[in-house]
C-alpha atoms as a PDB file:
ATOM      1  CA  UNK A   1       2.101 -35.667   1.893  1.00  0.00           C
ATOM      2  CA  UNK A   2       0.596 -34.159  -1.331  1.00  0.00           C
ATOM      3  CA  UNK A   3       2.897 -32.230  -3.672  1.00  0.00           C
ATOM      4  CA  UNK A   4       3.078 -28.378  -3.604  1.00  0.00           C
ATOM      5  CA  UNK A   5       1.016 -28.721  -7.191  1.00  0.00           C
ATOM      6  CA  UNK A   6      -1.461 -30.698  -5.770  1.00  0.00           C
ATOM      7  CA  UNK A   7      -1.825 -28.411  -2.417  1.00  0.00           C
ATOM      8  CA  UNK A   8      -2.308 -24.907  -5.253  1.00  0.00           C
ATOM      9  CA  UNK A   9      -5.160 -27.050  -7.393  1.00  0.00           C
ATOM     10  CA  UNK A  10      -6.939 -28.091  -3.882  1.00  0.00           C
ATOM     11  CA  UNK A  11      -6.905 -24.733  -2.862  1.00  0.00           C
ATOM     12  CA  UNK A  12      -8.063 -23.009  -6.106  1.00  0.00           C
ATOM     13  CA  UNK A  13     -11.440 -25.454  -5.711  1.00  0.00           C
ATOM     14  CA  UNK A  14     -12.024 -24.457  -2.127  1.00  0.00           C
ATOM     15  CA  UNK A  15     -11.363 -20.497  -3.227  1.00  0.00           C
ATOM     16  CA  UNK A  16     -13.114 -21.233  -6.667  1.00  0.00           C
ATOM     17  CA  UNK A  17      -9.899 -19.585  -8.754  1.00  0.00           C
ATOM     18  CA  UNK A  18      -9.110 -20.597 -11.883  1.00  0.00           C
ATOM     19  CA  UNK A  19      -5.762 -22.111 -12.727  1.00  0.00           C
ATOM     20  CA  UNK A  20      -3.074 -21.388 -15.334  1.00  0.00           C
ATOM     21  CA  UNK A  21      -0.376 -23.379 -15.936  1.00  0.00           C
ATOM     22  CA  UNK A  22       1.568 -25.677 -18.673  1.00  0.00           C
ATOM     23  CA  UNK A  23       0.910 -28.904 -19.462  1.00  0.00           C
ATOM     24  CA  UNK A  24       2.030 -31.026 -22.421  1.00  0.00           C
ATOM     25  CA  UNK A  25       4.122 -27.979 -23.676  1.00  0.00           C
ATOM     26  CA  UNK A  26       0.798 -26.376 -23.825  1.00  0.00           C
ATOM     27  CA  UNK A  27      -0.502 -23.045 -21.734  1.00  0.00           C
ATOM     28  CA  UNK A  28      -3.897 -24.033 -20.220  1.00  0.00           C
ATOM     29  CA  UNK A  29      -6.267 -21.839 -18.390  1.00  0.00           C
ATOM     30  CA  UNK A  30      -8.739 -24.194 -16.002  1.00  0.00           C
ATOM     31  CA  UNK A  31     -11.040 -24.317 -13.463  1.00  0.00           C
ATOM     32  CA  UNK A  32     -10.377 -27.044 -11.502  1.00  0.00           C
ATOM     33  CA  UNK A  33     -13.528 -28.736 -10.122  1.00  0.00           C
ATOM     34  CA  UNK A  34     -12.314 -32.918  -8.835  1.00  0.00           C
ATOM     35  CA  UNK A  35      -8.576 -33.290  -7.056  1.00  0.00           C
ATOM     36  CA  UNK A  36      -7.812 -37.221  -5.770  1.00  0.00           C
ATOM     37  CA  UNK A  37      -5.632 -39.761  -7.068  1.00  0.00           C
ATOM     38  CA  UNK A  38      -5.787 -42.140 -10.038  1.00  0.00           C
ATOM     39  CA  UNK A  39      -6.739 -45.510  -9.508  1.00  0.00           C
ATOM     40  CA  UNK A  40      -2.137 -46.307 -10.005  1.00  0.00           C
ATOM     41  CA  UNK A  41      -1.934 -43.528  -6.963  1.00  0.00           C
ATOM     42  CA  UNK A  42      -1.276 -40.368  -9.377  1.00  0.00           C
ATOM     43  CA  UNK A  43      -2.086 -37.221  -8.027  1.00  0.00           C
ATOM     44  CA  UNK A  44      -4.789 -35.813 -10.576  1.00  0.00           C
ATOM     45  CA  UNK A  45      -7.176 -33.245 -11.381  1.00  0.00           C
ATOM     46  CA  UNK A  46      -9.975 -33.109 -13.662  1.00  0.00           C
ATOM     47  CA  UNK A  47     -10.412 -29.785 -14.439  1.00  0.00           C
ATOM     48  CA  UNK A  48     -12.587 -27.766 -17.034  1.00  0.00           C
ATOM     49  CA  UNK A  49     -10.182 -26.161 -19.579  1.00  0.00           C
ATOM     50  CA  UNK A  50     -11.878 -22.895 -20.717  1.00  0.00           C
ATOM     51  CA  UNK A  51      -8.665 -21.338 -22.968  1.00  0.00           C
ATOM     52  CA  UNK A  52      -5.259 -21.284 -23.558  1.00  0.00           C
ATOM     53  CA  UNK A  53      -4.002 -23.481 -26.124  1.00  0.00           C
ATOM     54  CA  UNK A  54      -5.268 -26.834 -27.037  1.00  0.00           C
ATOM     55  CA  UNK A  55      -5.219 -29.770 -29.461  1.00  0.00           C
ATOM     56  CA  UNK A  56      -8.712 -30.246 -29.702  1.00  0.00           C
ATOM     57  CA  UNK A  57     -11.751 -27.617 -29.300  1.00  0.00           C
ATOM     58  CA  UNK A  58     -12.470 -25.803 -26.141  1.00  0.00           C
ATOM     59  CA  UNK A  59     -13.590 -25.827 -23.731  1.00  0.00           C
ATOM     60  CA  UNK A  60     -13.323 -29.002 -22.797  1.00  0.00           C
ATOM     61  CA  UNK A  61     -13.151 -31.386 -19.856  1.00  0.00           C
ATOM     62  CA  UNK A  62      -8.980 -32.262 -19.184  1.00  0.00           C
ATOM     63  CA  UNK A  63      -7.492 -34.644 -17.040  1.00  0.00           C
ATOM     64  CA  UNK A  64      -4.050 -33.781 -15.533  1.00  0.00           C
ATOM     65  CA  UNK A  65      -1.755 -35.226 -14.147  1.00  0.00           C
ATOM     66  CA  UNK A  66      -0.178 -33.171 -11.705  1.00  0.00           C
ATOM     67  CA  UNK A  67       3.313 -34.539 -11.910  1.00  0.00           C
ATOM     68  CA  UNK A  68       3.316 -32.944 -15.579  1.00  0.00           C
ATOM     69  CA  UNK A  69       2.057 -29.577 -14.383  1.00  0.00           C
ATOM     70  CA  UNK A  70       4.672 -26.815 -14.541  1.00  0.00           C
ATOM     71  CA  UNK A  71       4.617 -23.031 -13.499  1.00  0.00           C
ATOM     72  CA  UNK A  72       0.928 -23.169 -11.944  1.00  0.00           C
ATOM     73  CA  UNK A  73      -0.237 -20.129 -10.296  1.00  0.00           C
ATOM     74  CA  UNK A  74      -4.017 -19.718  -8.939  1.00  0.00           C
ATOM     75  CA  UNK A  75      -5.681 -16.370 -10.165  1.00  0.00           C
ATOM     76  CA  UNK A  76      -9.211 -14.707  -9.507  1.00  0.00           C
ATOM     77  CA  UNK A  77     -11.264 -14.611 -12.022  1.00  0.00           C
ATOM     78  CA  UNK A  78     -14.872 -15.853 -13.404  1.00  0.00           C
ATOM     79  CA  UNK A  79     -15.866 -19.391 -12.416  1.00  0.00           C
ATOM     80  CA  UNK A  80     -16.447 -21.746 -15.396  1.00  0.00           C
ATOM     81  CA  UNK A  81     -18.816 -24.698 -14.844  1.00  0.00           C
ATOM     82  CA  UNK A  82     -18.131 -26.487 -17.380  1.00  0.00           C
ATOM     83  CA  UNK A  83     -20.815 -28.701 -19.622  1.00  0.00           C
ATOM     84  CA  UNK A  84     -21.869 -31.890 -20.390  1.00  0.00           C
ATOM     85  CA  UNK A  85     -22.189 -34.000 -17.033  1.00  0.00           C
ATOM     86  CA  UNK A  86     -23.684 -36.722 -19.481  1.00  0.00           C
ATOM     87  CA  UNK A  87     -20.694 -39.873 -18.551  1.00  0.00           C
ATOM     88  CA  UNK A  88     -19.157 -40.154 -15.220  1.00  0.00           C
ATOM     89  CA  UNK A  89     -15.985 -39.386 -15.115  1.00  0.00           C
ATOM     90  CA  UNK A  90     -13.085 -41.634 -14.532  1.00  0.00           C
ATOM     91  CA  UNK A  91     -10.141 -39.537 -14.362  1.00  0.00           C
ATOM     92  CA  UNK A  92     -10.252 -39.625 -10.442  1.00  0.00           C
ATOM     93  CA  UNK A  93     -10.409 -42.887  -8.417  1.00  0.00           C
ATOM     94  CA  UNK A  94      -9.963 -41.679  -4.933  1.00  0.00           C
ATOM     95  CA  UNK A  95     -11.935 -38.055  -5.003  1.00  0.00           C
ATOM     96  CA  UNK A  96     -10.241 -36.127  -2.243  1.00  0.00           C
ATOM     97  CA  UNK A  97     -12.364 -32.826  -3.054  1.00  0.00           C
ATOM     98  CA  UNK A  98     -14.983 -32.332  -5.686  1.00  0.00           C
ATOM     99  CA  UNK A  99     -16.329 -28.361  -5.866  1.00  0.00           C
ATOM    100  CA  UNK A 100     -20.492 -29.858  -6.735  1.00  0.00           C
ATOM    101  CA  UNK A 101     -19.651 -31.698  -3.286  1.00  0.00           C
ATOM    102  CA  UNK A 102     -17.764 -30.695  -0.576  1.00  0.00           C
ATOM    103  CA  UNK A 103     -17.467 -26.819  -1.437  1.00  0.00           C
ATOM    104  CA  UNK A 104     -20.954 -25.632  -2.254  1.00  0.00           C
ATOM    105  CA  UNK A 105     -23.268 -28.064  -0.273  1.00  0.00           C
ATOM    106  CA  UNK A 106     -21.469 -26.425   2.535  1.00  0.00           C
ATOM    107  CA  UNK A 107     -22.949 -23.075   1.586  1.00  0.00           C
END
């Protein structure tokens, strides 16, 4: 059964909300785009971070894992893309939902 965190990032994607939340002691603001498990069983989310605080540039791909989320709450706002699709991305091994996928090609 996935966690509660896991259940609010899955629904943001299908409702295309961003995310805000803490991670790493940091506030990050997200759009969350791929939710699945790491290839140890984690339940992750790679997610395009568009502001809030940082230690590197944004916006920027993130991976999280959702066991280190705290205090997430979905909000409505503008959907960010997000840029560079040049590498595939590795942060999810098992893709449960993925927005360019099973979201919009249903449209």
């Amino acid at each position: 059964m996935p966690s509660a965190t896991y259940t609010l990032f899955r629904n943001a994607i299908l409702a295309e909300q961003q995310v805000v939340c803490s991670y790493d002691g940091r506030t990050r603001e997200l759009c969350p785009h791929i939710i699945g498990t790491s290839k140890s069983g984690e339940e992750v989310v790679l997610a395009w971070q568009f502001a809030g605080e940082s230690s590197g540039r944004l916006p920027q791909w993130r991976c999280l894992r959702l066991a280190n989320v705290r205090n997430a709450r979905a909000r409505n706002g503008r959907w960010h893309e997000g840029g560079s699709h040049k590498t595939e991305q590795v942060c999810v091994s098992k893709i449960d939902l993925d927005i360019n996928i099973h979201v919009r090609k249903r449209r």
